[in-house]
Protein backbone atom coordinates (compact mmCIF):
# COMPACT_ATOMS: atom_id res chain seq x y z
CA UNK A 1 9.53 -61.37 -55.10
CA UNK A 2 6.71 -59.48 -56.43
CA UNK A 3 7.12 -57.97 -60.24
CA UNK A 4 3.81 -55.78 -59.69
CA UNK A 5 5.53 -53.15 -58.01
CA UNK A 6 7.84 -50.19 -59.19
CA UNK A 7 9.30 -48.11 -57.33
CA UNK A 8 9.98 -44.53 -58.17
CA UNK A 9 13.05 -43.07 -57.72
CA UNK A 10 11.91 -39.77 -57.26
CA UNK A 11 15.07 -38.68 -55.29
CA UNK A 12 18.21 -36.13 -56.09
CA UNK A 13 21.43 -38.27 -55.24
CA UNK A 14 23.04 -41.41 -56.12
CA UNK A 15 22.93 -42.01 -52.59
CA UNK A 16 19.65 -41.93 -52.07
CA UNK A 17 19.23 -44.80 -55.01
CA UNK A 18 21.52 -47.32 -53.68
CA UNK A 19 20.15 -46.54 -50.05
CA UNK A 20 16.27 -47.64 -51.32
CA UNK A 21 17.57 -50.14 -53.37
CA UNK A 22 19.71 -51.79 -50.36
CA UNK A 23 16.31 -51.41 -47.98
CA UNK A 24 14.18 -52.95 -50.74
CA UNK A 25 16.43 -56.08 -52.10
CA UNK A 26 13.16 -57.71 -53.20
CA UNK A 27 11.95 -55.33 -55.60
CA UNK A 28 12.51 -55.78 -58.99
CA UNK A 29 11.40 -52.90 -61.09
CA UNK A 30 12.34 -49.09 -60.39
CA UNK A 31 11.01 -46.06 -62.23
CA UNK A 32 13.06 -43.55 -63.24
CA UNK A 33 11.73 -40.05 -63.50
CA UNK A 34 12.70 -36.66 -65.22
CA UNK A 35 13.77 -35.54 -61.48
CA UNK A 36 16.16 -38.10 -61.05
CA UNK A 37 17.45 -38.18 -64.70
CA UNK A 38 18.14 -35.07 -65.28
CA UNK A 39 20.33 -35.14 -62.43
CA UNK A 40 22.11 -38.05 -62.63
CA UNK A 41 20.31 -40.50 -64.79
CA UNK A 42 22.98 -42.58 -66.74
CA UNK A 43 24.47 -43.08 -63.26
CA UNK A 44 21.48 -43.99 -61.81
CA UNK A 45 20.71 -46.82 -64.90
CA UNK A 46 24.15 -47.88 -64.75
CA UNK A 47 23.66 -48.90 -60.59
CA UNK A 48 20.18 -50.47 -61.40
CA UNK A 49 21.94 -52.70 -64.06
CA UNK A 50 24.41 -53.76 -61.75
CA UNK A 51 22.03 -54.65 -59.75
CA UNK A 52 20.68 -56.72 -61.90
CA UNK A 53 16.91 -54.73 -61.16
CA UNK A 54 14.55 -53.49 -64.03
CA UNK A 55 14.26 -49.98 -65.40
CA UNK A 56 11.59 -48.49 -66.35
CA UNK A 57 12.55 -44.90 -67.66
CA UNK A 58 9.72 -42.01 -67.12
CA UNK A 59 10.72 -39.21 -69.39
CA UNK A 60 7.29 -39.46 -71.17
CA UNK A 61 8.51 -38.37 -74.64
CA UNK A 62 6.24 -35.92 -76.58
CA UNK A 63 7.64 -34.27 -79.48
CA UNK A 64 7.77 -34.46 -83.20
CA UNK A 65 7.95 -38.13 -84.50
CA UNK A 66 11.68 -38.28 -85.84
CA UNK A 67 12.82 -36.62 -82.91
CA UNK A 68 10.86 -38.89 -80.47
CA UNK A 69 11.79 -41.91 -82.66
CA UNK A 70 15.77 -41.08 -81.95
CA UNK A 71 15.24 -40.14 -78.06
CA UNK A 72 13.64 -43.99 -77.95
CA UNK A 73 17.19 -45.33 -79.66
CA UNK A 74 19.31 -43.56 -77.21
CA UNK A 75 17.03 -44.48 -74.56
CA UNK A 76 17.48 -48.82 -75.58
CA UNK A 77 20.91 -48.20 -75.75
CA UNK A 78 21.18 -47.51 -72.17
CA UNK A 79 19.32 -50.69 -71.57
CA UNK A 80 16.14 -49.91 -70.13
CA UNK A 81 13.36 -52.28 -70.02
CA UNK A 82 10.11 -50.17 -70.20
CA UNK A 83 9.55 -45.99 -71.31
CA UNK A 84 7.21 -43.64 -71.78
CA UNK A 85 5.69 -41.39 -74.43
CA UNK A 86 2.47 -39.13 -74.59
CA UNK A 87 0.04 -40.46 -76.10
CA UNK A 88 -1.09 -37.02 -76.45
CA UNK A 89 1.52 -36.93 -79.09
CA UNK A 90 -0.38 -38.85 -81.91
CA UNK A 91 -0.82 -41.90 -83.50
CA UNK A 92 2.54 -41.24 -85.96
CA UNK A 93 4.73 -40.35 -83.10
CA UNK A 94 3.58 -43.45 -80.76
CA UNK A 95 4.30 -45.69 -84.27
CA UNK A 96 8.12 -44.09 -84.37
CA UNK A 97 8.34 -44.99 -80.98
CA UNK A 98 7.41 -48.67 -81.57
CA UNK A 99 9.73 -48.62 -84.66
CA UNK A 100 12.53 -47.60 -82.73
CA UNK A 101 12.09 -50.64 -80.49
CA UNK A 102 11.21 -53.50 -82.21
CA UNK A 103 13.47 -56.42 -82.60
CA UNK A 104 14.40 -56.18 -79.01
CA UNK A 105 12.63 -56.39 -75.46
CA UNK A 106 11.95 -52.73 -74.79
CA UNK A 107 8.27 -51.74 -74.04
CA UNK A 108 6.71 -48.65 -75.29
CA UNK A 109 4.09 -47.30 -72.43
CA UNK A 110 1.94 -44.48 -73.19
CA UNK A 111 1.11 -42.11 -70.92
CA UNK A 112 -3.04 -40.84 -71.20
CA UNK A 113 -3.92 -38.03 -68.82
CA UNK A 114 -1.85 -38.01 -65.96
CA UNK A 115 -3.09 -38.81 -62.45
CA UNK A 116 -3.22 -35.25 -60.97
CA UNK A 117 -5.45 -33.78 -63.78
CA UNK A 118 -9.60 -33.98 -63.39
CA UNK A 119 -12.06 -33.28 -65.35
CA UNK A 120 -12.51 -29.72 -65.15
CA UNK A 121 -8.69 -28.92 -65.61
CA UNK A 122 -8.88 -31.27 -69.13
CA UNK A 123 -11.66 -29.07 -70.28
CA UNK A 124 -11.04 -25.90 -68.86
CA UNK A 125 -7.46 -25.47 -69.16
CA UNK A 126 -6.49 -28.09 -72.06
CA UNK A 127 -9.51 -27.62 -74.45
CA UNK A 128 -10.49 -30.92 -74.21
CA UNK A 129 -14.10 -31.14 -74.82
CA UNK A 130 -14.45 -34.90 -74.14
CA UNK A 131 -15.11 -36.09 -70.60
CA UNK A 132 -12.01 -37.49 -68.98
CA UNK A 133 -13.35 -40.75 -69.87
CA UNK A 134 -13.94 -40.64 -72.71
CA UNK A 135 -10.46 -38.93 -73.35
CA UNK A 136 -8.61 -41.69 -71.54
CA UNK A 137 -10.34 -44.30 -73.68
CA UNK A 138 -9.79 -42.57 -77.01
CA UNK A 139 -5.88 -41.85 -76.33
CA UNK A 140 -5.72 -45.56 -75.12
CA UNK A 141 -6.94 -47.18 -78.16
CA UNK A 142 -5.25 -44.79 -80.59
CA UNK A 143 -1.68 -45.49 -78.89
CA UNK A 144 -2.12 -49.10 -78.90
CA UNK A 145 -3.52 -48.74 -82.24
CA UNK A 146 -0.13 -47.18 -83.14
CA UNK A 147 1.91 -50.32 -81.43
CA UNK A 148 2.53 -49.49 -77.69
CA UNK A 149 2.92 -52.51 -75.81
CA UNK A 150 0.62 -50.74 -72.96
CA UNK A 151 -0.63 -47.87 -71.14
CA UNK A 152 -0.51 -45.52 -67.82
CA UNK A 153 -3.69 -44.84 -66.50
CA UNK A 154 -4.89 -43.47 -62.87
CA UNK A 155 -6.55 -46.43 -61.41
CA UNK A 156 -10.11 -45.62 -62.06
CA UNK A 157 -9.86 -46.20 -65.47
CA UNK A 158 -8.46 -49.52 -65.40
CA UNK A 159 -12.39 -51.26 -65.68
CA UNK A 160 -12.93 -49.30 -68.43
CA UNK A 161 -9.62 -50.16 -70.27
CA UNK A 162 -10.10 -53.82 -69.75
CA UNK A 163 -13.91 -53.97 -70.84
CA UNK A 164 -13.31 -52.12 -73.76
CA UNK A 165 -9.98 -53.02 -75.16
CA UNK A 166 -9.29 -56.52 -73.67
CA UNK A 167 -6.47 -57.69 -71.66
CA UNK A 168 -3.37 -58.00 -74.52
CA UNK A 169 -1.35 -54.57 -72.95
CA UNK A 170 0.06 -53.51 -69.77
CA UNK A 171 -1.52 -51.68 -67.67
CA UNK A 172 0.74 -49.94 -65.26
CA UNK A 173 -0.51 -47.21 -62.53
CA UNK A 174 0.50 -44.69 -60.43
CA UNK A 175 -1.69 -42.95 -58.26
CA UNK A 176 -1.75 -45.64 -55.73
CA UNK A 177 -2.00 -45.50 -51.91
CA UNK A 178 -2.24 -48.09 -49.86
CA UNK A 179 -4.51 -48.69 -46.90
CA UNK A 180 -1.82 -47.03 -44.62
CA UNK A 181 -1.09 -44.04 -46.07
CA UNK A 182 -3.22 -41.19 -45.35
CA UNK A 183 -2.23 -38.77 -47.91
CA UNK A 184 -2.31 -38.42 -51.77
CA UNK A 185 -0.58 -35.47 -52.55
CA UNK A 186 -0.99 -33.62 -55.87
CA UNK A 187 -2.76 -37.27 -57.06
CA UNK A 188 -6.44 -36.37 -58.07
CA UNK A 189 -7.61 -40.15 -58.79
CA UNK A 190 -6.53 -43.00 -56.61
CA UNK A 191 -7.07 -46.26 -55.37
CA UNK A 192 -5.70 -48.87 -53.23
CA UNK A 193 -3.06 -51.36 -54.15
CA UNK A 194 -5.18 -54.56 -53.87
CA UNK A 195 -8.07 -52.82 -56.00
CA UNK A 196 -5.95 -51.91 -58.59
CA UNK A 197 -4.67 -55.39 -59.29
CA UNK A 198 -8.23 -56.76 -58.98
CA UNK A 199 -9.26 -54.28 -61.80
CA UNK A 200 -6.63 -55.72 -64.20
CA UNK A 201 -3.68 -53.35 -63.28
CA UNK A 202 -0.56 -55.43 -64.51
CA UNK A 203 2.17 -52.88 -62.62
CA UNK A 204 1.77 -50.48 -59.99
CA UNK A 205 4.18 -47.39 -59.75
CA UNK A 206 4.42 -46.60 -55.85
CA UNK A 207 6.68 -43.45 -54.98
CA UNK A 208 5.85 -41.76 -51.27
CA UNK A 209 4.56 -43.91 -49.46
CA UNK A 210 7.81 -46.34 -49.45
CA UNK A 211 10.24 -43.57 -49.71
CA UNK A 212 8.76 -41.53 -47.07
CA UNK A 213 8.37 -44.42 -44.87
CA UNK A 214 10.09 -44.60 -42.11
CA UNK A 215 11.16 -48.29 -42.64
CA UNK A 216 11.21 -48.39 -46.63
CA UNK A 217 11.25 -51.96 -46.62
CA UNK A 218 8.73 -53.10 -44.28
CA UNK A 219 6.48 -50.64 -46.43
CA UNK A 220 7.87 -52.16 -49.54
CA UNK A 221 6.82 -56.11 -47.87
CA UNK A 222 3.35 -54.69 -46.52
CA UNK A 223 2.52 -53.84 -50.07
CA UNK A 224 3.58 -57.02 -51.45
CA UNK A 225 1.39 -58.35 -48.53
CA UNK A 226 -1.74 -56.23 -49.62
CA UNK A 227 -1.97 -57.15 -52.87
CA UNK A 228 -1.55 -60.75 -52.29
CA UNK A 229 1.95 -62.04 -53.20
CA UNK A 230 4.82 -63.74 -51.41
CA UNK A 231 7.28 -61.44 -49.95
């Protein structure tokens, strides 16, 4: 079994979460998302416990501190293992979020520019002056600063998150296609499984191209394959 992949549930039903995880009874981790949540998300955490699998809960908090502070509480009572907050939100609001978690096993995650944004949509349309670079790097260093346990990047940031802030976080990222899947969607920076975890990616979040498959979990074993781990 492989903990570097997640799988994200980015599906409607109940039924379509305990068909993937039935096809993919290897994988450990599972995302869930604001589509699936606000559907039927306490169901959907409830299953994955019983499953005994690992939850990591996508909601990507961004609001005032208190308010993110008691989302994070009522998020570790439903048991998750992993969520995520902005860390467009600040330095205070990432610190809440820590605060609300410590003393137990939950990991704070913060988000920096999401995978489908580039350069020209940061500046143009977000007033972000910096070079998507440079903004990556800045948010990064602020929210671990403020005590996240680790970050989402897209995958061609990872070498510069590892050079210049070590290897003590997570790294988990989405916007990842492997060799054998043609397409990347609305995804505006990607890379390959195998050279994400060779950059220092700890976790990669993998949606599509195993839920779209048409055998889920021989595309959830040839991914295990291509990044180099026992099935």
């Amino acid at each position: 079994m492989s903990e570097k992949i997640i799988i994200g549930l980015d599906v409607n039903t109940i039924d379509e979460v305990k068909k993937i995880i039935d096809l993919c009874p290897k994988c450990i981790w599972f995302k869930v998302g604001s589509q699936l949540f606000t559907r039927c998300g306490h169901q959907a955490i409830s299953i994955l416990k019983e499953k005994n699998k690992k939850i990591f809960l996508d909601l990507k908090y961004h609001d005032i501190p208190n308010t993110v502070r008691n989302a994070v509480v009522s998020a570790k009572s439903l048991g998750v293992d992993m969520l995520t907050v902005h860390a467009l939100g600040g330095s205070r609001m990432v610190g809440y979020a820590r605060e609300a978690v410590e003393g137990s096993d939950v990991k704070i995650i913060a988000v920096t520019i999401l995978t489908s944004h580039t350069e020209e949509q940061i500046n143009k349309e977000l007033g972000i002056t910096w070079s998507l670079e440079n903004t990556v790097f800045n948010l990064a260093d602020r929210a671990l600063s403020s005590g996240a346990h680790g970050l989402v990047c897209s995958p061609v940031e990872i070498s510069l998150l590892r050079k210049g802030l070590g290897d003590k976080f997570l790294i988990i990222t989405p916007g990842i296609r492997p060799v054998w899947a043609s397409d990347i969607h609305d995804q505006a920076r990607v890379m390959t499984p195998s050279e994400a975890i060779s950059l220092g990616a700890n976790m990669l979040v993998i949606s599509r191209p195993i839920l779209k498959a048409e055998n889920p979990r021989l595309a959830f074993e040839r991914l295990v394959e291509e990044i180099g781990y026992e099935k």
